[in-house]
C-alpha atoms as a PDB file:
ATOM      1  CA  UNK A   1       1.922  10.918   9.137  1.00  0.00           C
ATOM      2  CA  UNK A   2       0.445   8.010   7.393  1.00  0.00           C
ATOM      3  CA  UNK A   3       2.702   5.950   5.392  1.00  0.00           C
ATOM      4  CA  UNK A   4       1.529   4.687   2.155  1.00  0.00           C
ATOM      5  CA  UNK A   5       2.713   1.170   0.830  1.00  0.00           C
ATOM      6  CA  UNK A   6       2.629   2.190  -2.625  1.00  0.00           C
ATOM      7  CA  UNK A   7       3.542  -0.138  -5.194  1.00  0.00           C
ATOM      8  CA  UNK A   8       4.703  -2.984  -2.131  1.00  0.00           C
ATOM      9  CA  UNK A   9       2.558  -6.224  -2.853  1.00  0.00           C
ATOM     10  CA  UNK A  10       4.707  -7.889   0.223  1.00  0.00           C
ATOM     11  CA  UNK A  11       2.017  -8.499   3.510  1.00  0.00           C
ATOM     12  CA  UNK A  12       4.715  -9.220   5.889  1.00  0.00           C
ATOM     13  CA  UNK A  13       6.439  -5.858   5.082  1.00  0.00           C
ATOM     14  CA  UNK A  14       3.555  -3.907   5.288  1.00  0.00           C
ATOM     15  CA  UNK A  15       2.424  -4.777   8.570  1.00  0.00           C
ATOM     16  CA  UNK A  16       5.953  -5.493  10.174  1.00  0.00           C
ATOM     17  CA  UNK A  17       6.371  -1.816   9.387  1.00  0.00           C
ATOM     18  CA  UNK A  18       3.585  -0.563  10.439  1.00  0.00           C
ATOM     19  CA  UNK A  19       2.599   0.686   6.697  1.00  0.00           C
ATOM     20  CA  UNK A  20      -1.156   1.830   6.090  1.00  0.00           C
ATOM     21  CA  UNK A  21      -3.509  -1.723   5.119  1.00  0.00           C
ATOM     22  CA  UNK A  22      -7.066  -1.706   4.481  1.00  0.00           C
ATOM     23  CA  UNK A  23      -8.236  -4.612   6.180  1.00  0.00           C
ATOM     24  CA  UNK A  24     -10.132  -7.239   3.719  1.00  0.00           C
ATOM     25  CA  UNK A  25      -9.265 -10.024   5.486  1.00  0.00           C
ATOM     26  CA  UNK A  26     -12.697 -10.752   6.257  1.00  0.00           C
ATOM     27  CA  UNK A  27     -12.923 -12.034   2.626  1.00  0.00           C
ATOM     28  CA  UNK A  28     -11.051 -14.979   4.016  1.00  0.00           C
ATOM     29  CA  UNK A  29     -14.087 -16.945   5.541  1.00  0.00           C
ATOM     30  CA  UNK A  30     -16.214 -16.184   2.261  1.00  0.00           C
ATOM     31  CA  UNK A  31     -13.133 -18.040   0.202  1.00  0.00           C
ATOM     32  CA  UNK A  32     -13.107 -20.675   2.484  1.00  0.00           C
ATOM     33  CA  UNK A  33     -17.041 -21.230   2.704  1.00  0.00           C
ATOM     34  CA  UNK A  34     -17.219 -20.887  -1.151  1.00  0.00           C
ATOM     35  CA  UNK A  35     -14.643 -24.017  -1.588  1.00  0.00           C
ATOM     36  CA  UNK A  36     -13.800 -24.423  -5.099  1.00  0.00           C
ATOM     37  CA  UNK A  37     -11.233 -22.716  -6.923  1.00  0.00           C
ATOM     38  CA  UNK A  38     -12.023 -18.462  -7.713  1.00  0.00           C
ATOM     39  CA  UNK A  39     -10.283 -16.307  -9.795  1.00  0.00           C
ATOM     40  CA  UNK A  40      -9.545 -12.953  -9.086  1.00  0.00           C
ATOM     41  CA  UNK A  41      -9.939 -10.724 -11.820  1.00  0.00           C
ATOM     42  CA  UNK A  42      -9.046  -7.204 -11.348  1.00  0.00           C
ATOM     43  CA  UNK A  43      -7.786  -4.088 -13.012  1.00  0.00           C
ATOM     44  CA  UNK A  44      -3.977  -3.415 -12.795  1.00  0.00           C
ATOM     45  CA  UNK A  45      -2.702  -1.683  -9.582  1.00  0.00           C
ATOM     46  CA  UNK A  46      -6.068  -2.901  -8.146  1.00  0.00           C
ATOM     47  CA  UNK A  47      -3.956  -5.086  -5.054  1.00  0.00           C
ATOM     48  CA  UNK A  48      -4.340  -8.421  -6.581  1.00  0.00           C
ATOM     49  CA  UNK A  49      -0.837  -9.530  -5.680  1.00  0.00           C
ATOM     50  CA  UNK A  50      -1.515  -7.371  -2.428  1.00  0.00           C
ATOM     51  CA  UNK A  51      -4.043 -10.375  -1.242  1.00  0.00           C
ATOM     52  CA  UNK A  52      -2.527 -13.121  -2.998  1.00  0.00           C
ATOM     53  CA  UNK A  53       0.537 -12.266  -1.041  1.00  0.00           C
ATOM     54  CA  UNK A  54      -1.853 -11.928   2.644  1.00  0.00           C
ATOM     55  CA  UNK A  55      -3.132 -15.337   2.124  1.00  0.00           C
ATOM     56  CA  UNK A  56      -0.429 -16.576   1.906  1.00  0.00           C
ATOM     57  CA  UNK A  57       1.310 -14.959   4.760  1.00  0.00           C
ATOM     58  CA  UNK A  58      -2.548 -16.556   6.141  1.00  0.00           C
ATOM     59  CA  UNK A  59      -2.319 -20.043   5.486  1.00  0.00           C
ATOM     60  CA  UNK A  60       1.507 -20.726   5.733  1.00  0.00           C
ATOM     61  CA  UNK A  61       2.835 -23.188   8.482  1.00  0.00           C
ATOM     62  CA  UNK A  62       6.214 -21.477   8.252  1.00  0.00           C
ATOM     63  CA  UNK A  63       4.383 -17.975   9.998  1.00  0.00           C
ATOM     64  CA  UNK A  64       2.669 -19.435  12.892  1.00  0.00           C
ATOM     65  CA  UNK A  65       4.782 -17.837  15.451  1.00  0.00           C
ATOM     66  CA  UNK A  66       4.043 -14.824  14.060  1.00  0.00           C
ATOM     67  CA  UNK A  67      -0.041 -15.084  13.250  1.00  0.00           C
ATOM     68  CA  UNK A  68      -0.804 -12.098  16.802  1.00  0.00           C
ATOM     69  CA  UNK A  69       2.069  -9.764  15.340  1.00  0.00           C
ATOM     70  CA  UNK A  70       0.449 -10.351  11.725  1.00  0.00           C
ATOM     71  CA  UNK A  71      -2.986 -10.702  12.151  1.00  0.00           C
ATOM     72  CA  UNK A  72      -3.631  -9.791  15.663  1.00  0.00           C
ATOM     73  CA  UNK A  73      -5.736  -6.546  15.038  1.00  0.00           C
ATOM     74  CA  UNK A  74      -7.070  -7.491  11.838  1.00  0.00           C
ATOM     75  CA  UNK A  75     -10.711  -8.861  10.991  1.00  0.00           C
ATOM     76  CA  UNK A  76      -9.652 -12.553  10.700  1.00  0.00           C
ATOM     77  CA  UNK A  77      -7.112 -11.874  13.725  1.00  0.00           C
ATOM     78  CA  UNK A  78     -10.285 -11.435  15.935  1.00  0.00           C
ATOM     79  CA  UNK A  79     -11.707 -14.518  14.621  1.00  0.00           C
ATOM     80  CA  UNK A  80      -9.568 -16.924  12.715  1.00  0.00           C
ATOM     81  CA  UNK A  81     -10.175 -19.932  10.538  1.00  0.00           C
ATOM     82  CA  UNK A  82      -9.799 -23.554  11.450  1.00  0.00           C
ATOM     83  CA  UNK A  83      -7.602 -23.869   8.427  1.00  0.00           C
ATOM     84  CA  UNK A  84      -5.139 -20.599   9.356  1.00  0.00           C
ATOM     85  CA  UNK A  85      -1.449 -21.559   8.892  1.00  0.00           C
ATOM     86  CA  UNK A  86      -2.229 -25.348   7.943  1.00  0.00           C
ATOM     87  CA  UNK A  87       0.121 -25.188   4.674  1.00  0.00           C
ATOM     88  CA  UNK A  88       3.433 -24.990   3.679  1.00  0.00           C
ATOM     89  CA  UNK A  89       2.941 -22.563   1.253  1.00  0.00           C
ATOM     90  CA  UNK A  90       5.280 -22.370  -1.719  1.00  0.00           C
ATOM     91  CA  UNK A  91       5.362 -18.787  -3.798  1.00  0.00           C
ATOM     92  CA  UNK A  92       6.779 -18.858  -7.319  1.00  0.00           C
ATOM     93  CA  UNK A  93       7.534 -15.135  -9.748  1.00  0.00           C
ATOM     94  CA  UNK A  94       6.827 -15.995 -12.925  1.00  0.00           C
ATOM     95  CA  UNK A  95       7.679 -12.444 -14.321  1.00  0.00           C
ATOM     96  CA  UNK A  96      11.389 -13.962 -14.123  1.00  0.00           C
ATOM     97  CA  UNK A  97      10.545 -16.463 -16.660  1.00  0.00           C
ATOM     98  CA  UNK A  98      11.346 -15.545 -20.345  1.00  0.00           C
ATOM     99  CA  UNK A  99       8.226 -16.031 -22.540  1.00  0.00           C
ATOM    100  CA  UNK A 100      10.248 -16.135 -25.772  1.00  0.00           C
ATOM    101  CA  UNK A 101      10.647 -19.404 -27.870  1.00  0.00           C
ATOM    102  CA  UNK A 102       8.393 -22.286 -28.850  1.00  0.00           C
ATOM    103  CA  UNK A 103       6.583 -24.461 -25.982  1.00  0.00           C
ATOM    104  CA  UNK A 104       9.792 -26.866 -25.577  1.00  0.00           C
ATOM    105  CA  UNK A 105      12.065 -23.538 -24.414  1.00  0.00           C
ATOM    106  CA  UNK A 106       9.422 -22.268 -22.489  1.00  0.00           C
ATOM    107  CA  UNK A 107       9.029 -26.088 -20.524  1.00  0.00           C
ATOM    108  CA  UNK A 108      12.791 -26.357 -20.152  1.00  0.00           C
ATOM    109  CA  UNK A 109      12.883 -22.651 -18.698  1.00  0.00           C
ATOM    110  CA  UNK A 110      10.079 -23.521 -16.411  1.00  0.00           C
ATOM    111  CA  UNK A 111      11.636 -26.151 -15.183  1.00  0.00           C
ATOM    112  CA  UNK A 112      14.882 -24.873 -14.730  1.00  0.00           C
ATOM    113  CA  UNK A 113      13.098 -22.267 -12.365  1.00  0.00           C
ATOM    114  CA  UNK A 114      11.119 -24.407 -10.490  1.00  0.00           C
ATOM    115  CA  UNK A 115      14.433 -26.583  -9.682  1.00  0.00           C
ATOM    116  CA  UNK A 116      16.314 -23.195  -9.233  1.00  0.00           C
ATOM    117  CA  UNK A 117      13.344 -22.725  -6.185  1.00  0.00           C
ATOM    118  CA  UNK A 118      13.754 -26.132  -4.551  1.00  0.00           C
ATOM    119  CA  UNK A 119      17.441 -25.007  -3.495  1.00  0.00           C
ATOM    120  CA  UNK A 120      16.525 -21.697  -2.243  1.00  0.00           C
END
C-alpha cells in the first residue's frame, strides 16, 4: 500500500521513509538557468514548503553524503547540477515569530530568534 505524506513538508522524511513523492525535481535546472530571484506563488496545501524544503535538502553542503540515498532515483539524481550541495544552507520558521506589536517588538523578536538559531 502506498503511503501518503500528507500534510509532511519535510524532503528528508519523505524519502528516508520511503513515503509517496512526485518527482519535480527537474524544475531544478529551469531555476538555475533562469538565474534571478522567482517567487513561488501558489494556493495553500499546493506543496510550496514541500519544494522549498527539497531544495534545500538539494543545495546543502551538510547532505552530501547522502545526495544517492536522496536523490539517486530522482530526475535531477540522474543528472545533477554543477551547483548541487554547494551551500550551507540555513532554514528559519517564521510561524514561531509573534506578529503582534509595533515594528520595534517585531525587530527585537526577530532578532531574538535569529540569535536563538545560531546556538542550535
Amino acid at each position: 500500500m502506498i503511503e501518503l505524506p500528507y500534510g509532511i513538508a519535510d524532503f528528508h522524511t519523505i524519502r528516508r521513509q520511503g513515503l509517496a513523492y512526485v518527482d519535480r525535481t527537474a524544475y531544478i535546472r529551469e531555476l538555475e538557468q533562469r538565474g534571478r530571484p522567482l517567487v513561488f506563488l501558489r494556493p495553500r496545501r499546493f506543496g510550496k514548503s514541500l519544494w522549498l524544503d527539497t531544495l534545500a535538502n538539494y543545495y546543502d553542503l551538510t547532505r552530501r553524503d547522502e545526495f544517492e540515498e536522496l536523490f539517486g532515483d530522482l530526475d535531477v539524481g540522474q543528472r545533477p547540477t554543477p551547483l548541487r550541495n554547494s551551500y550551507f544552507i540555513m532554514t528559519w520558521d517564521f510561524s514561531e515569530l509573534g506578529a503582534r506589536g509595533d515594528a520595534k517588538e517585531i525587530a527585537e523578536d526577530l532578532n531574538e530568534y535569529v540569535n536563538r538559531s545560531r546556538t542550535s
